[in-house]
C-alpha atoms as a PDB file:
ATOM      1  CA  UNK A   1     107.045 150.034  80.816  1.00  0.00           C
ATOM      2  CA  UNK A   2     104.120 147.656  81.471  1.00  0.00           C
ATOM      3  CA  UNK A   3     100.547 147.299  79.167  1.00  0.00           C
ATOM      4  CA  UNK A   4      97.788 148.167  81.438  1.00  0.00           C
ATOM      5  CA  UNK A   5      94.051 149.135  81.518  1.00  0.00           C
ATOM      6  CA  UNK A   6      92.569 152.275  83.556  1.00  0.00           C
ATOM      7  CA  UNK A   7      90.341 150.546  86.270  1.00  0.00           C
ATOM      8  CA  UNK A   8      86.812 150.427  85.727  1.00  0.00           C
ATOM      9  CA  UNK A   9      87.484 151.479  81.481  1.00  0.00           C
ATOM     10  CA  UNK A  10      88.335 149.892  78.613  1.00  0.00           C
ATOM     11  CA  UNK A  11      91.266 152.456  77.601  1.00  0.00           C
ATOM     12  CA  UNK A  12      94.677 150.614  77.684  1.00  0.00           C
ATOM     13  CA  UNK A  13      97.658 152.474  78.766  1.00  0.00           C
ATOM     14  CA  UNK A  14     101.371 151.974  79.128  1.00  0.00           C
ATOM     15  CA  UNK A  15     102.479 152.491  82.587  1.00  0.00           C
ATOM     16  CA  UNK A  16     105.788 153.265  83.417  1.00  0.00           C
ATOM     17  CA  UNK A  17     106.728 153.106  86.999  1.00  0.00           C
ATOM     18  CA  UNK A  18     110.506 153.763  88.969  1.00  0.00           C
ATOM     19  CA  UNK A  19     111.822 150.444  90.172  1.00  0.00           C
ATOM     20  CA  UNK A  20     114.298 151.527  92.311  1.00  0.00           C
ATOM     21  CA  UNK A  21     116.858 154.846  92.996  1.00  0.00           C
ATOM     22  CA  UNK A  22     116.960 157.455  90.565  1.00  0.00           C
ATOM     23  CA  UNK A  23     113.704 159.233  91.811  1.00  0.00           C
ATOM     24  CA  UNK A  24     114.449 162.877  91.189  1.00  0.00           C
ATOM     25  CA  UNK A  25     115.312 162.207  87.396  1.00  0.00           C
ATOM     26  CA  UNK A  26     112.450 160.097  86.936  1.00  0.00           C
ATOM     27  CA  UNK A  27     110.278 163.122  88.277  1.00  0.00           C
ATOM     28  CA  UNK A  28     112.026 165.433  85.933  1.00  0.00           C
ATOM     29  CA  UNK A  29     111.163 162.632  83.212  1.00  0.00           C
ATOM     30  CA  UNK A  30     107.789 162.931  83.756  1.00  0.00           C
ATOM     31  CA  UNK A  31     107.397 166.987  84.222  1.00  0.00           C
ATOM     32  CA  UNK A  32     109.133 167.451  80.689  1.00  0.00           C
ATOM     33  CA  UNK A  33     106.986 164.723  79.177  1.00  0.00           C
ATOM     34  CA  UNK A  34     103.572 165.715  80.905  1.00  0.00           C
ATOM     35  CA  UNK A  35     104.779 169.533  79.200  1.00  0.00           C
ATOM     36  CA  UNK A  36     104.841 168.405  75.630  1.00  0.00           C
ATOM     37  CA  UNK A  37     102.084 168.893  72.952  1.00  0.00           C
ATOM     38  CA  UNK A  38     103.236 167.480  69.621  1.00  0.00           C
ATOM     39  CA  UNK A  39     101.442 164.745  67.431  1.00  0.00           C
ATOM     40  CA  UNK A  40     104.672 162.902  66.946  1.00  0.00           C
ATOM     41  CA  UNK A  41     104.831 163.020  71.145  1.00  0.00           C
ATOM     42  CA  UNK A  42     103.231 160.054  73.486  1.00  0.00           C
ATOM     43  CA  UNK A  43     101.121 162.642  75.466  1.00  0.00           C
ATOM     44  CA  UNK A  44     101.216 161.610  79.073  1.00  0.00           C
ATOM     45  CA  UNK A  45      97.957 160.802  81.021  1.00  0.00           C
ATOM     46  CA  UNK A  46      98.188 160.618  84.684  1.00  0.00           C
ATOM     47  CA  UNK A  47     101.164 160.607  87.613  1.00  0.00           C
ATOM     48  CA  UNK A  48     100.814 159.504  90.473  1.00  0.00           C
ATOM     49  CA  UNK A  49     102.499 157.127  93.034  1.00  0.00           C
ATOM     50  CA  UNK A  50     101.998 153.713  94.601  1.00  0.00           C
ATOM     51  CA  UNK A  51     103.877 152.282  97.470  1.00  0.00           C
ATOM     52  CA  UNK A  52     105.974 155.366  97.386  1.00  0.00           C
ATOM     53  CA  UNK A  53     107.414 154.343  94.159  1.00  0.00           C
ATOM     54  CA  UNK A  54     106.333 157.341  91.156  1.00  0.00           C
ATOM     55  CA  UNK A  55     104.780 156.538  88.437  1.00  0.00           C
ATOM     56  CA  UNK A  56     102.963 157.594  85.193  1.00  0.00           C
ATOM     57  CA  UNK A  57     100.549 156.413  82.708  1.00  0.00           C
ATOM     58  CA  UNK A  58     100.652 157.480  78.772  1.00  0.00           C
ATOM     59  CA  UNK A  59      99.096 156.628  75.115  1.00  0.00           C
ATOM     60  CA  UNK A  60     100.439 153.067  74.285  1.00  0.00           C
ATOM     61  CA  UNK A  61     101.951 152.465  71.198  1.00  0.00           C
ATOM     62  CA  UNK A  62     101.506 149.195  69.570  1.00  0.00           C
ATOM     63  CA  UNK A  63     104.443 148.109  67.342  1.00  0.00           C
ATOM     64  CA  UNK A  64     107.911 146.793  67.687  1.00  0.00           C
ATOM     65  CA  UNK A  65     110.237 147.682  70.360  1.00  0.00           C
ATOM     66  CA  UNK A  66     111.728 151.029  70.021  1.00  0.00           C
ATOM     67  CA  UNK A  67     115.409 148.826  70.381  1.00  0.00           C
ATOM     68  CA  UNK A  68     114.951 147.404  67.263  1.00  0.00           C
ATOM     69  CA  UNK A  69     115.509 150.523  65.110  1.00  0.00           C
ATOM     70  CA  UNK A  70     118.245 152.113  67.732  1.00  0.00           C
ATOM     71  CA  UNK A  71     121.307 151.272  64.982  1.00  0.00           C
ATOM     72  CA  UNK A  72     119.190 152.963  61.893  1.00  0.00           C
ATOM     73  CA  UNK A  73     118.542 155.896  64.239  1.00  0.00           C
ATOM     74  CA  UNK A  74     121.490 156.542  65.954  1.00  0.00           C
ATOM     75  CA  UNK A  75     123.176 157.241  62.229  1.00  0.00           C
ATOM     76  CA  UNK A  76     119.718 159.328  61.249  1.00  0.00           C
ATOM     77  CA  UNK A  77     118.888 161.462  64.272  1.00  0.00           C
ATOM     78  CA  UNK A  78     115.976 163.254  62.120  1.00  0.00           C
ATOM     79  CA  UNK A  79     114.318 160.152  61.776  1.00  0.00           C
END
């Protein structure tokens, strides 16, 4: 997941893109994301693909990574 801005706007986006293999569940990644509508959700913004590699941008969140809390969580899943 990269930090990046919407060309020609000031709106900053994360952008996360397939590296390599793995296409189809990346595609079903981004159909259930693009389908939610929650406020506790990262709603997604736009799919696309570039250089035959998919790709979508969504809300970024600023903070720590999301690795940081994965022991507290794993122990809590209703956090």
């Amino acid at each position: 997941v990269y930090r990046a801005r919407v060309a020609g706007t000031s709106l900053v986006v994360a952008l996360k893109q397939l590296r390599a293999g793995g296409a189809r569940r990346f595609r079903d990644e981004i159909e259930a994301a693009g389908g939610l509508r929650h406020p506790n959700i990262v709603p997604v913004y736009h799919v696309g693909e570039h250089d035959g590699r998919p790709f979508y941008t969504m809300a970024l969140v600023e903070g720590a990574s999301l690795d940081r809390h994965l022991a507290r969580l794993r122990d809590d899943p209703r956090a």
